[in-house]
N, C-alpha and C. Protein backbone atom coordinates (compact mmCIF):
# COMPACT_ATOMS: atom_id res chain seq x y z
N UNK A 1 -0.46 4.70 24.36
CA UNK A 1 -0.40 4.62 22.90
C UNK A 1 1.05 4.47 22.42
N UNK A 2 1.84 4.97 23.16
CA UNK A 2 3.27 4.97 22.55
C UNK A 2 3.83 3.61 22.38
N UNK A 3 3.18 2.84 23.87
CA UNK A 3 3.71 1.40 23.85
C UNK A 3 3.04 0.52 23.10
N UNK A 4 2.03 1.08 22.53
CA UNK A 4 0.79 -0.17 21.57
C UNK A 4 1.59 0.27 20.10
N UNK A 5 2.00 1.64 19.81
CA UNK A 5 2.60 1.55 18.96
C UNK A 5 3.89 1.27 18.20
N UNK A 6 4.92 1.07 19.33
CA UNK A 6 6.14 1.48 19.10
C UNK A 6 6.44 -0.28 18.59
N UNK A 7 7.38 -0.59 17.14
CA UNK A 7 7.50 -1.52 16.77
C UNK A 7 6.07 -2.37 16.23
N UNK A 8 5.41 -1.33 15.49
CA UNK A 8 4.56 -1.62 14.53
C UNK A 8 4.64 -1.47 13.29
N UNK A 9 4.17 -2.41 12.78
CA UNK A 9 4.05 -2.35 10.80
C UNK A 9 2.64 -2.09 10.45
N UNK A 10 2.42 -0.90 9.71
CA UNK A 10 1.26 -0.16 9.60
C UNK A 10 1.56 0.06 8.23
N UNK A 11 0.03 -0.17 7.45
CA UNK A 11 0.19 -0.32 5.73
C UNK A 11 -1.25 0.90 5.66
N UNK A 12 -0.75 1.97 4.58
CA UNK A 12 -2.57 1.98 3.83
C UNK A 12 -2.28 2.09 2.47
N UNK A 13 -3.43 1.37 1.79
CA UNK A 13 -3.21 1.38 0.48
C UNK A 13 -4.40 1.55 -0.25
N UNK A 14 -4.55 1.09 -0.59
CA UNK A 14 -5.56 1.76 -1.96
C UNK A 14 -5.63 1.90 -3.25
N UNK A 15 -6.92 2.53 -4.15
CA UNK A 15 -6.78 2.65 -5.21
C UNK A 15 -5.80 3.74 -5.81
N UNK A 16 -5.59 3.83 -6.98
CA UNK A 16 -5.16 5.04 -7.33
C UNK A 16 -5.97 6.21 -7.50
N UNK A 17 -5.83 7.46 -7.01
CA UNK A 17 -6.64 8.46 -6.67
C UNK A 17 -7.09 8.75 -4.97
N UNK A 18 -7.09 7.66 -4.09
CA UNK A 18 -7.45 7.25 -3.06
C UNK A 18 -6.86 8.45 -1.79
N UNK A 19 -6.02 8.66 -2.08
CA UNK A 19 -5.10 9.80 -1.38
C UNK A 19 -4.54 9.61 -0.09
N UNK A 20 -3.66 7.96 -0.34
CA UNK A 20 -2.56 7.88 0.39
C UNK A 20 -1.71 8.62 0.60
N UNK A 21 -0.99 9.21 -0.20
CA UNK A 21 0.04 9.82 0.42
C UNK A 21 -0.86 10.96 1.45
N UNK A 22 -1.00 11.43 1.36
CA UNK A 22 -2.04 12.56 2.26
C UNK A 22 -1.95 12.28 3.73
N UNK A 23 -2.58 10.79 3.74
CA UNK A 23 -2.82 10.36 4.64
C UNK A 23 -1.67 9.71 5.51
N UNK A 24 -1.19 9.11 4.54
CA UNK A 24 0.08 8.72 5.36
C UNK A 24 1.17 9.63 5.83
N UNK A 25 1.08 11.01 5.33
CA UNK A 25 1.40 12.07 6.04
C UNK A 25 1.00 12.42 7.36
N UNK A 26 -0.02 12.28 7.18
CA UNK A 26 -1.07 13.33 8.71
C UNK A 26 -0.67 12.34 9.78
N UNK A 27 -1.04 10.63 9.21
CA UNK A 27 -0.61 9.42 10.06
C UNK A 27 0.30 9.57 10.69
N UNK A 28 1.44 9.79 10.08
CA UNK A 28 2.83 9.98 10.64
C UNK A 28 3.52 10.96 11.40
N UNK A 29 2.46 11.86 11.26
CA UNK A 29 2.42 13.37 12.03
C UNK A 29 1.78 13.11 13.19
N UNK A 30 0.66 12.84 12.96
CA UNK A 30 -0.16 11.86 14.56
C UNK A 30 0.39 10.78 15.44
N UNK A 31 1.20 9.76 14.56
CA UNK A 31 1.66 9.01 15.27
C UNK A 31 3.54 9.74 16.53
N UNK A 32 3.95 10.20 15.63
CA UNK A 32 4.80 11.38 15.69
C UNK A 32 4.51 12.24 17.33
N UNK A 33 3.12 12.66 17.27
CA UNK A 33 2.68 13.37 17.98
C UNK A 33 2.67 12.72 19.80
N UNK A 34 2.15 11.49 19.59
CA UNK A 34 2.08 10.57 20.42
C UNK A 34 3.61 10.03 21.36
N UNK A 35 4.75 10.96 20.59
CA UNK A 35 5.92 10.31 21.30
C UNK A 35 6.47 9.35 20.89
N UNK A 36 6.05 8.80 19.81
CA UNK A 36 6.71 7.98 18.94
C UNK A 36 7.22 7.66 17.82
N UNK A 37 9.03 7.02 17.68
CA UNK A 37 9.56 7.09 16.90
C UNK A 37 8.90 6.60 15.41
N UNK A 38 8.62 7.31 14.14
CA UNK A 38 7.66 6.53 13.45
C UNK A 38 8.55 7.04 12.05
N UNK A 39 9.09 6.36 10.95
CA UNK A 39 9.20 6.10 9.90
C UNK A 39 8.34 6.12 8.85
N UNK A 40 8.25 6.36 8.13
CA UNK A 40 7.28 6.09 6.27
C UNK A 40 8.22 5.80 5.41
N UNK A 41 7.44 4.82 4.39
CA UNK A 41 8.17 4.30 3.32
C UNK A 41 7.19 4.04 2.21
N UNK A 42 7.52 4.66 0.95
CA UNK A 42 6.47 3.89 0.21
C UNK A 42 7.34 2.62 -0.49
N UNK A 43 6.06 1.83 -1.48
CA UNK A 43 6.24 0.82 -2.26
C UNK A 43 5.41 0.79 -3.76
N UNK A 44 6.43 0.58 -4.41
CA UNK A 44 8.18 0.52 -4.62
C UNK A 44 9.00 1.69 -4.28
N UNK A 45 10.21 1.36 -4.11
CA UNK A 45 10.62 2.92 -3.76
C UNK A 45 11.58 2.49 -2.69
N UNK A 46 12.28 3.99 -2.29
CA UNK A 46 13.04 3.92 -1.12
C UNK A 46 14.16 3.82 -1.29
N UNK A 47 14.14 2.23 -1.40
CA UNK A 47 16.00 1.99 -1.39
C UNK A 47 16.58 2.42 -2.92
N UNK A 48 18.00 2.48 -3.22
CA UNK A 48 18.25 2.55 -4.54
C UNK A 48 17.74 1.78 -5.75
N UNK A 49 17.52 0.36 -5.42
CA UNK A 49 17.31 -0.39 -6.18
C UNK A 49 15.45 -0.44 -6.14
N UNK A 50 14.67 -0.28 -5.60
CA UNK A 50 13.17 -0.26 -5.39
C UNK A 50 12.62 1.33 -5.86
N UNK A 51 13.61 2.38 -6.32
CA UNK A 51 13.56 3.38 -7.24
C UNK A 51 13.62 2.73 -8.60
N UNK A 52 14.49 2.31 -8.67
CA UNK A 52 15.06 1.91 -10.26
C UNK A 52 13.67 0.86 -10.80
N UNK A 53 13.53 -0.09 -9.73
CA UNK A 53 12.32 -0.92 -10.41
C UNK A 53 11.22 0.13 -10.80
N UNK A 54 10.83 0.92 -9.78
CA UNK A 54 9.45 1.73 -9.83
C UNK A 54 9.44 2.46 -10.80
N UNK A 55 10.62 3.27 -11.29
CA UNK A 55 10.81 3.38 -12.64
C UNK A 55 10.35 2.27 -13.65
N UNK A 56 10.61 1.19 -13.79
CA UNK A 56 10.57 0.23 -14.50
C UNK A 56 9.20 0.39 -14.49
N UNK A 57 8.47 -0.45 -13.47
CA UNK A 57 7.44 -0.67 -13.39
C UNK A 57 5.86 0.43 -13.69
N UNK A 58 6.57 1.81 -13.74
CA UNK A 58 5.81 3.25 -14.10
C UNK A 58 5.85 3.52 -14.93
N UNK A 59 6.90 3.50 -16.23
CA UNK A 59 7.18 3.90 -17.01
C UNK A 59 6.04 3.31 -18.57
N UNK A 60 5.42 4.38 -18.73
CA UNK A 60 4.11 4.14 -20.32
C UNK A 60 5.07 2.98 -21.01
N UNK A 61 5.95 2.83 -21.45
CA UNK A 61 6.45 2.42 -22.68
C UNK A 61 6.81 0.98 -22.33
N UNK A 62 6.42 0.77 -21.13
CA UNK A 62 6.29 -0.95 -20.64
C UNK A 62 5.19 -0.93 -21.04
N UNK A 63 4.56 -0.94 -21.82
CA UNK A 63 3.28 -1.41 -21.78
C UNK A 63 2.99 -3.07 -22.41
N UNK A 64 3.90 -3.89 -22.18
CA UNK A 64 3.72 -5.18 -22.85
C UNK A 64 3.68 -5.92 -21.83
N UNK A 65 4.54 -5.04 -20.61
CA UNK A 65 4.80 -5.99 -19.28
C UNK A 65 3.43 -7.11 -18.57
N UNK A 66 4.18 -8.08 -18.46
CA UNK A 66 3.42 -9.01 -18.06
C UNK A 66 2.87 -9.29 -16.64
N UNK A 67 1.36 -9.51 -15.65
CA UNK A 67 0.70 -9.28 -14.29
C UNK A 67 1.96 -10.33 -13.72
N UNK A 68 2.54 -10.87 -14.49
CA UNK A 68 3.73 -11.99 -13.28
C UNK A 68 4.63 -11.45 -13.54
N UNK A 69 5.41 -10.80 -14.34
CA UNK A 69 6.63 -9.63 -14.47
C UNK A 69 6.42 -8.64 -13.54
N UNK A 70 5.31 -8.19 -13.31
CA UNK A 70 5.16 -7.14 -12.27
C UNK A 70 5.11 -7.66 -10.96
N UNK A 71 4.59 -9.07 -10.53
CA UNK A 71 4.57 -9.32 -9.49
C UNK A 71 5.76 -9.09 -9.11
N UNK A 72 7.03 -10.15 -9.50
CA UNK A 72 7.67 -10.55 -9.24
C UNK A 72 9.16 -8.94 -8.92
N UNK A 73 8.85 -8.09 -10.15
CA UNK A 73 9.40 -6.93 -9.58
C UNK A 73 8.79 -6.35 -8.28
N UNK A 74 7.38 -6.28 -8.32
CA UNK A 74 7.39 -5.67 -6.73
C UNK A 74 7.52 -6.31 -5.34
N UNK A 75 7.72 -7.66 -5.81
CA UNK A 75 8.05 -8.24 -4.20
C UNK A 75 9.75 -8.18 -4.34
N UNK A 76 10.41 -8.31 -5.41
CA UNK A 76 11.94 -7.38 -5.39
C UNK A 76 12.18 -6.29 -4.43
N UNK A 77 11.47 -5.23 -4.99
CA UNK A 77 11.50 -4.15 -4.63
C UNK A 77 11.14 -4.27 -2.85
N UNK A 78 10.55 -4.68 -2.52
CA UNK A 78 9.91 -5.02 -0.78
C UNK A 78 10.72 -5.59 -0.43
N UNK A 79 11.15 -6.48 -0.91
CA UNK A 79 12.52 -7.73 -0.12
C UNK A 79 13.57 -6.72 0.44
N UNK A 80 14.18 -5.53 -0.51
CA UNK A 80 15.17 -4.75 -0.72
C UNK A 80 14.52 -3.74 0.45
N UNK A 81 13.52 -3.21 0.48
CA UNK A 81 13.03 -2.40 1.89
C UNK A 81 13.01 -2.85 2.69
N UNK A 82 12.95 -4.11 2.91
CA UNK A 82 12.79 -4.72 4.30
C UNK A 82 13.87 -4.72 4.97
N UNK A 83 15.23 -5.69 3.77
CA UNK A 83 16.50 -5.36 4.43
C UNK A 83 16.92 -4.50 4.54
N UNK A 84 16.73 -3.52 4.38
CA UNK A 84 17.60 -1.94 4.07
C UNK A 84 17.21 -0.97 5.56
N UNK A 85 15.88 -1.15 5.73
CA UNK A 85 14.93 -0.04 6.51
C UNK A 85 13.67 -1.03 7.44
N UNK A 86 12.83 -2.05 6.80
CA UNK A 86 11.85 -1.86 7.50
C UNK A 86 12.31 -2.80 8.73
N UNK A 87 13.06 -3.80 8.17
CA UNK A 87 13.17 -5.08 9.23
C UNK A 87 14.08 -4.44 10.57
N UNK A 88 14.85 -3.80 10.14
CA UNK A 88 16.06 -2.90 11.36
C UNK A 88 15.43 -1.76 12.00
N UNK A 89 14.33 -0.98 11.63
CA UNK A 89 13.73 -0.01 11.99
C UNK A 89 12.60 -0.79 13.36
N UNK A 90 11.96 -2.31 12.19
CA UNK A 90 11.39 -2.42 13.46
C UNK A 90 12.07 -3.57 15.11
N UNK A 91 12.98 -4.23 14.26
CA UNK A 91 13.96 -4.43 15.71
C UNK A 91 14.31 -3.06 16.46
N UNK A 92 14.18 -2.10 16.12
CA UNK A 92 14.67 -1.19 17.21
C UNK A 92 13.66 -0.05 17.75
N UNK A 93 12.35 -0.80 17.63
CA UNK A 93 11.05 -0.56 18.10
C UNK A 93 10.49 0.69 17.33
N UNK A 94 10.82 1.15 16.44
CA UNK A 94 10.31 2.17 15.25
C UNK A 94 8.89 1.88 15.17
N UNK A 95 8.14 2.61 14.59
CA UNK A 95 6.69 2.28 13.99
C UNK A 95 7.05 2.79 12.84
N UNK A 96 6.41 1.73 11.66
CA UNK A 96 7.04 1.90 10.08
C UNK A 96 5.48 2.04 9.80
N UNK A 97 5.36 2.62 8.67
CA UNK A 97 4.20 3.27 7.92
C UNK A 97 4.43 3.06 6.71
N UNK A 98 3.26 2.09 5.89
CA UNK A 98 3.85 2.18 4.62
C UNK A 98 2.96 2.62 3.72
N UNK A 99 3.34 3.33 2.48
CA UNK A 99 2.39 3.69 1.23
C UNK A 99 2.44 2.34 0.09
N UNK A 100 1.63 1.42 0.42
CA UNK A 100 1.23 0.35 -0.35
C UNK A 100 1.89 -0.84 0.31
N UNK A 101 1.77 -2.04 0.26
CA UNK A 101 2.67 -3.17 0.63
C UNK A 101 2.01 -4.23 -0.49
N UNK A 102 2.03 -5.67 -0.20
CA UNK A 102 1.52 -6.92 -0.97
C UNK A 102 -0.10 -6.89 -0.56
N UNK A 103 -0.71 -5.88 -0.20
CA UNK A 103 -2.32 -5.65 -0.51
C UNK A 103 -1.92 -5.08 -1.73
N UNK A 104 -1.47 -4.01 -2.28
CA UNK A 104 -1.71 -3.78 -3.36
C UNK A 104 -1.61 -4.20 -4.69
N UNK A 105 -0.35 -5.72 -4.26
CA UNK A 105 -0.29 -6.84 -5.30
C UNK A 105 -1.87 -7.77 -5.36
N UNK A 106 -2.03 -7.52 -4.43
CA UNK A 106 -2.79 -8.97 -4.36
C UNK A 106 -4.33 -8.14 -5.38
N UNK A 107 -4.91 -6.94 -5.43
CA UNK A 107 -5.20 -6.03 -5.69
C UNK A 107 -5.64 -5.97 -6.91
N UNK A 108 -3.75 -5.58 -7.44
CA UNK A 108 -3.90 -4.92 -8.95
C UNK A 108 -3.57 -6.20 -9.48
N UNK A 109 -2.31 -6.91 -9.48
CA UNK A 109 -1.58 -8.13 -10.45
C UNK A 109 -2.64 -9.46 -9.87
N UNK A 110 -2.86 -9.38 -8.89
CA UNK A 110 -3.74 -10.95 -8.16
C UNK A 110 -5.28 -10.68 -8.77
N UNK A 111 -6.13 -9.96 -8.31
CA UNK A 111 -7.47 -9.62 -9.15
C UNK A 111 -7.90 -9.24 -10.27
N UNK A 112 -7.17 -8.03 -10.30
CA UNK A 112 -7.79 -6.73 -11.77
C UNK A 112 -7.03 -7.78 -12.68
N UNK A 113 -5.59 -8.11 -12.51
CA UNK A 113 -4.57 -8.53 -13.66
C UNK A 113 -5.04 -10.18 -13.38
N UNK A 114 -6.01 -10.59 -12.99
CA UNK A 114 -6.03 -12.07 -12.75
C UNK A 114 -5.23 -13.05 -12.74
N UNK A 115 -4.27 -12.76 -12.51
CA UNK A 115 -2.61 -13.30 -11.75
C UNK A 115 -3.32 -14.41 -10.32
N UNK A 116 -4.06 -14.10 -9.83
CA UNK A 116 -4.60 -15.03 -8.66
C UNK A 116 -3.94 -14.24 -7.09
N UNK A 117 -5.32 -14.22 -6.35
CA UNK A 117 -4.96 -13.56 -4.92
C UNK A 117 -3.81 -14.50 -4.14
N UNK A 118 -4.20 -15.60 -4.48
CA UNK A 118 -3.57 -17.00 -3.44
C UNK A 118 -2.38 -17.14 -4.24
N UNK A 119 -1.87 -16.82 -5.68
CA UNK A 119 -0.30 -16.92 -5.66
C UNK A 119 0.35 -15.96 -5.70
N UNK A 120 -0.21 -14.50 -5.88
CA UNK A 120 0.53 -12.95 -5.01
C UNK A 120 0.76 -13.46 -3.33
N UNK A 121 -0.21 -14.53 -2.76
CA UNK A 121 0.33 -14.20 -1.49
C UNK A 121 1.48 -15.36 -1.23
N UNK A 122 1.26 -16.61 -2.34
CA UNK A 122 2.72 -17.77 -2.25
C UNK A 122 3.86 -16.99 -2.26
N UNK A 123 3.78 -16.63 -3.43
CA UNK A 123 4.95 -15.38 -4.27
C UNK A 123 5.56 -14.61 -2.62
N UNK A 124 4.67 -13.85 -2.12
CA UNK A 124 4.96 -12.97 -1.50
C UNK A 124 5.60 -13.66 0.29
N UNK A 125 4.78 -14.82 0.71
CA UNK A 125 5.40 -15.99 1.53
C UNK A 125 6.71 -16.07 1.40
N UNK A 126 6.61 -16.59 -0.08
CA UNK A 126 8.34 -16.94 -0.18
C UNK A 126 9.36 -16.07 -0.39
N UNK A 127 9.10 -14.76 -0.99
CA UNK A 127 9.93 -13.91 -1.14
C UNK A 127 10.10 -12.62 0.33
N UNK A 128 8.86 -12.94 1.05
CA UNK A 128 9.52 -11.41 1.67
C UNK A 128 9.53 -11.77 3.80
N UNK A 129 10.40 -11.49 4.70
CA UNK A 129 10.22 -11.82 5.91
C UNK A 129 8.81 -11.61 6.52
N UNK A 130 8.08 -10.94 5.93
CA UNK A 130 6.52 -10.72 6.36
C UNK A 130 5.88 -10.37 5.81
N UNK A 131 4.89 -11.09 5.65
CA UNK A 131 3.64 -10.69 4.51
C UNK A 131 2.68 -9.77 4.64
N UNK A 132 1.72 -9.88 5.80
CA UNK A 132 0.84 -9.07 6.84
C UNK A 132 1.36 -7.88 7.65
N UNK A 133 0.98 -7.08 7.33
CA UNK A 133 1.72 -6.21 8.73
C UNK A 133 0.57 -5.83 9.97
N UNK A 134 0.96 -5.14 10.89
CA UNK A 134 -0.19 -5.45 12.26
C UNK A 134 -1.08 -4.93 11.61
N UNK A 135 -1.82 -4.31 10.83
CA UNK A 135 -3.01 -3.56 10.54
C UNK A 135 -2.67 -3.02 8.97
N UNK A 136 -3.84 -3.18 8.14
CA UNK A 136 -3.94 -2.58 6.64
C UNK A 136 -4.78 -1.83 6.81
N UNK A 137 -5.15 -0.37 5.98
CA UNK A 137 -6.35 0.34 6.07
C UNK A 137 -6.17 0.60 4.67
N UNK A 138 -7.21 -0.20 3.93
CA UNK A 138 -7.69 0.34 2.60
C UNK A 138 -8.55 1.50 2.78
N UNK A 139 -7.90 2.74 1.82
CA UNK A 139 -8.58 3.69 1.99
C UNK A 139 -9.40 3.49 0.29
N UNK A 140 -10.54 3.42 0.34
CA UNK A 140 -11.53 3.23 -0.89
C UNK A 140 -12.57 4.07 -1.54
N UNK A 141 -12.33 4.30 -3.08
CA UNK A 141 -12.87 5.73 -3.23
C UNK A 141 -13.30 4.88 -4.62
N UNK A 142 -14.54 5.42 -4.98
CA UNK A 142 -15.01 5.09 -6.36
C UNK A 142 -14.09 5.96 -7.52
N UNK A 143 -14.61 5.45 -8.95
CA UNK A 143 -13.80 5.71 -10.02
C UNK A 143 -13.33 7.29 -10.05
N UNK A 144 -14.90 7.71 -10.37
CA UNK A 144 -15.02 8.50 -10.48
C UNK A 144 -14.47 10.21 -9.82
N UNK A 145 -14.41 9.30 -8.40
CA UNK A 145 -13.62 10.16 -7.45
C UNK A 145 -12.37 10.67 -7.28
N UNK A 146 -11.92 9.03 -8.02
CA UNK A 146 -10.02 9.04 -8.43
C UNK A 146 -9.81 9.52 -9.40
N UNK A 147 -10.54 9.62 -10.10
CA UNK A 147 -10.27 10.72 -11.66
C UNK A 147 -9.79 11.72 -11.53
N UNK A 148 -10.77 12.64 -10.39
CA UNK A 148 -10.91 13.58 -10.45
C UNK A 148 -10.01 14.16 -9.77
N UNK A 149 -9.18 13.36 -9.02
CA UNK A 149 -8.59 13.96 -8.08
C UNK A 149 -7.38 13.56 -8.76
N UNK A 150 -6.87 12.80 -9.79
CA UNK A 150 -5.58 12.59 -10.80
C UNK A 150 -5.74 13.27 -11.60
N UNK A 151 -5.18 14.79 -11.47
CA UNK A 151 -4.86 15.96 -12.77
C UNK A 151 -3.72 16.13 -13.23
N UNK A 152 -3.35 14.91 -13.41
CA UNK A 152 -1.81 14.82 -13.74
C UNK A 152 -1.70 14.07 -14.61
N UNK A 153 -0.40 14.20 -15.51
CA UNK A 153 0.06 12.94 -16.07
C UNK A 153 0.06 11.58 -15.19
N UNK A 154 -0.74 10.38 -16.02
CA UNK A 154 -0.54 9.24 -15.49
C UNK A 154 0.70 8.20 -16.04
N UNK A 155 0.81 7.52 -14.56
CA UNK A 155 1.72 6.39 -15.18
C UNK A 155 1.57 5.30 -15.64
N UNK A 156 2.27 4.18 -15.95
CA UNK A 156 2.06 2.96 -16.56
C UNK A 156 0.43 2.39 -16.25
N UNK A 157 0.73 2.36 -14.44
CA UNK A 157 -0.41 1.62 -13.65
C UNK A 157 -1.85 2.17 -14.06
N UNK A 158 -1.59 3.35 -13.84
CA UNK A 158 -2.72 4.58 -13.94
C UNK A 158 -3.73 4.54 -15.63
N UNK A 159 -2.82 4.18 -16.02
CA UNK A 159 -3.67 4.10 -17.72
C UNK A 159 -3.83 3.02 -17.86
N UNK A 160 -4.17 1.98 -17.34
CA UNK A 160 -4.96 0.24 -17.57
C UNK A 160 -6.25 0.59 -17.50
N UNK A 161 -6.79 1.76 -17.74
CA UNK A 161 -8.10 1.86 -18.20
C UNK A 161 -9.20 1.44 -17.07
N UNK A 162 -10.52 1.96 -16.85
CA UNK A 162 -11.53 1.61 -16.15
C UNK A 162 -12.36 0.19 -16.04
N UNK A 163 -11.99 0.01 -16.51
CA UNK A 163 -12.45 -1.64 -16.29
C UNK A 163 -11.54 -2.15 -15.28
N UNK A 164 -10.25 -2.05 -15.78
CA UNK A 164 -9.25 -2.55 -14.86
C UNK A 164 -8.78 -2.06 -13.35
N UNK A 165 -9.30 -0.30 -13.51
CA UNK A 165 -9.17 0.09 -11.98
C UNK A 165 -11.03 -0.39 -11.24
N UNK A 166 -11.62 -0.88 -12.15
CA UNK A 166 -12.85 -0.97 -11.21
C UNK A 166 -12.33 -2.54 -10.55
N UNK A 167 -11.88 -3.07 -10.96
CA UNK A 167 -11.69 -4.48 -10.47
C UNK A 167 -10.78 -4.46 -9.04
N UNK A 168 -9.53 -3.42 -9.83
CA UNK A 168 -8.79 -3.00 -8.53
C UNK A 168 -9.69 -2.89 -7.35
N UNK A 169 -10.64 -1.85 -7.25
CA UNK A 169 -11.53 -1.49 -6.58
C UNK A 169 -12.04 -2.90 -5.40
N UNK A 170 -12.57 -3.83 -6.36
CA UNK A 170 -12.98 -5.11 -5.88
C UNK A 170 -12.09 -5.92 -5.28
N UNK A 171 -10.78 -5.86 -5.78
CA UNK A 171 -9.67 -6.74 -5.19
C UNK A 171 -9.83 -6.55 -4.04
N UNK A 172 -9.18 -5.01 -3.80
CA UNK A 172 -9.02 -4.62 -2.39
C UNK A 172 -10.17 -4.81 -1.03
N UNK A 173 -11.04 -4.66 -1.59
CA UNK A 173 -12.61 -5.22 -0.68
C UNK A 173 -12.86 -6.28 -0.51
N UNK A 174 -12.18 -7.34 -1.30
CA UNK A 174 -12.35 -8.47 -0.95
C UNK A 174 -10.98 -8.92 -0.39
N UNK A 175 -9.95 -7.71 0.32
CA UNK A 175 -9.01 -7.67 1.26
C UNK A 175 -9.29 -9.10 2.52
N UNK A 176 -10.06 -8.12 2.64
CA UNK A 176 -10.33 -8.69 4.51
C UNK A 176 -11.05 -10.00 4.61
N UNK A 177 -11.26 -11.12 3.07
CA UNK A 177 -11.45 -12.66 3.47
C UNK A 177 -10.44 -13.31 3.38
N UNK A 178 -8.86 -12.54 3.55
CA UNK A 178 -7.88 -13.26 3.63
C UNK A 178 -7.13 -12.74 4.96
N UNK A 179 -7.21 -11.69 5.17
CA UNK A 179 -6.84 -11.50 6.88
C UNK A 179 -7.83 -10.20 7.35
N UNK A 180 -7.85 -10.86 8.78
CA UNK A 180 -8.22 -10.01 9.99
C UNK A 180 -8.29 -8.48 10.24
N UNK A 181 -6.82 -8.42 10.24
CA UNK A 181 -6.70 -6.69 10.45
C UNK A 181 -6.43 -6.30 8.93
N UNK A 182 -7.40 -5.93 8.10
CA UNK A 182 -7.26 -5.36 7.04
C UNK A 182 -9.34 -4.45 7.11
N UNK A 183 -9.00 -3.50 7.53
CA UNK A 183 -9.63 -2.22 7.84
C UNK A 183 -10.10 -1.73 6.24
N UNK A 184 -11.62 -1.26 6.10
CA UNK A 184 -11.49 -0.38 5.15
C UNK A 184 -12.23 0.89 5.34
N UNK A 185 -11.90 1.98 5.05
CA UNK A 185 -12.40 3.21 5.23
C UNK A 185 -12.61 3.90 4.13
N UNK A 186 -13.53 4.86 3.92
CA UNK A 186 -14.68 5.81 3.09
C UNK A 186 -13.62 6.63 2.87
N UNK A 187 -12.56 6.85 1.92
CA UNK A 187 -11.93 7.93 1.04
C UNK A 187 -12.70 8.52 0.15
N UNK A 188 -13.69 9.04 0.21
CA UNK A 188 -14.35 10.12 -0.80
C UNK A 188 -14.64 11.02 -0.05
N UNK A 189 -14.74 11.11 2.02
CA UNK A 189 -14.35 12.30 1.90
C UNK A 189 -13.70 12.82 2.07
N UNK A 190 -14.15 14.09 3.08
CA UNK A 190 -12.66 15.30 2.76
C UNK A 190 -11.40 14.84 3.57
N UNK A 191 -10.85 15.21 3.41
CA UNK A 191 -9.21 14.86 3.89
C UNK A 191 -9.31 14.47 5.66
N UNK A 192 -9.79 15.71 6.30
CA UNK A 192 -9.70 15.35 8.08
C UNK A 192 -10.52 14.11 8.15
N UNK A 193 -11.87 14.48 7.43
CA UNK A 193 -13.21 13.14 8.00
C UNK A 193 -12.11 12.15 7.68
N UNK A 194 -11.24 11.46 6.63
CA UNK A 194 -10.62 10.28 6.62
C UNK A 194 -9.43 10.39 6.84
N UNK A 195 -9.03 11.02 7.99
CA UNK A 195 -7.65 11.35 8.59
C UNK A 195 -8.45 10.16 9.98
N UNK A 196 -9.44 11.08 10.38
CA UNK A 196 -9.97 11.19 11.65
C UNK A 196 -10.56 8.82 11.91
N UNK A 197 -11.28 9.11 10.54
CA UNK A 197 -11.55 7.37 9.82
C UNK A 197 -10.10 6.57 10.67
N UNK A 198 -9.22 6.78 10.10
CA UNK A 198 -8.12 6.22 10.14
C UNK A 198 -7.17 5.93 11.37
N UNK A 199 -7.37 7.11 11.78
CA UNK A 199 -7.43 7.25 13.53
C UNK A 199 -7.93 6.09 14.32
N UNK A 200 -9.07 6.11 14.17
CA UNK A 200 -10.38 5.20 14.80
C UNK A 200 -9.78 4.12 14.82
N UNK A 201 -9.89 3.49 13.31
CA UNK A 201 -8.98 2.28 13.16
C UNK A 201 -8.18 1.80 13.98
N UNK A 202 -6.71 2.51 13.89
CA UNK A 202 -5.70 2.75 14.82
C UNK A 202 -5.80 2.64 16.07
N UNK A 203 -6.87 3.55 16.71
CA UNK A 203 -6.87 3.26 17.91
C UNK A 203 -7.74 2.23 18.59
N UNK A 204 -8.54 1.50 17.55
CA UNK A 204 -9.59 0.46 18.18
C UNK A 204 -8.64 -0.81 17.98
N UNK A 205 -7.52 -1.22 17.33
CA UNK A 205 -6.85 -1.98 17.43
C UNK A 205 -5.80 -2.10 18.02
């Protein structure tokens, strides 16, 4: 396992509520476990400048921002991780883990925001050294589920209302008629059962 993993690009993403980060914890603890060097990163985020956007891009009081204004900031923000962390991490055989990548464009701004799946992924062609990473695992949880489990103040993304996260919902499921290794797994339940989900994945590929 160390050698199937080492110098892998590993994505999970999801809806909001879905409970990535969680997971991409335990992931990284498991992968970790195995003897191998393993990294996490979310998206947007990370570098200095992929903070500052995510700000941008989170913040309620954008609310005018446009599904191609946002594209185009979050494949910014990825370009800037790649050079900074993911692309050097994985020349030096790292396993990188990420919290969201261009599934989650293709998702929210390509489906829900009807921006188009096929020009989140031009967009994302031309702007970033890799589009796909070895394996996606949408972790997928109905509305209702993500509600409940967001007892918090929401952000920008988070308040586009139910119509718009149900579509999200659909984007992402209709993941896997554009690539291969894009995995989806049952996030409604408890935390180990879709630790354990995720695992499987992992190790059947």
């Amino acid at each position: 396992m160390k050698q199937k993993l080492a110098g892998k690009f590993l994505v999970l993403d999801g809806p909001d509520g879905c409970g990535k980060s969680t997971q991409v914890r335990l992931l990284s603890e498991w992968i970790a476990e195995q003897d191998v060097d393993v990294v996490s990163y979310r998206d947007p985020g990370t570098t200095v400048v992929g903070e500052k956007i995510r700000d941008i891009l989170l913040d309620p009081s954008h609310e005018g921002m446009g599904d191609n204004v946002e594209v185009l900031l979050y494949m910014a923000a990825r370009a800037q991780v790649w050079k900074e962390h993911i692309g050097p991490d994985l020349k030096t055989g790292k396993c990188v883990l990420m919290d969201r990548w261009v599934s989650s464009t293709c998702a929210y701004q390509g489906w829900a925001g009807g921006f188009g799946i096929e020009k989140v992924l031009t967009i994302g062609a031309d702007s970033l050294e890799r589009l796909w990473p070895d394996v996606t695992i949408v972790l997928d949880v109905d509305l209702e589920t993500a509600r409940r489990r967001m007892q918090r103040d929401l952000d920008r993304m988070e308040q586009k209302g139910d119509a718009y996260h149900a579509k999200v919902r659909e984007g992402f499921l209709r993941l896997a008629d554009y690539h291969s290794d894009v995995k989806v797994v049952d996030a409604t339940e408890g935390v180990e059962e879709v630790h354990q989900d995720v695992l499987k994945y992992i190790q059947e590929i």
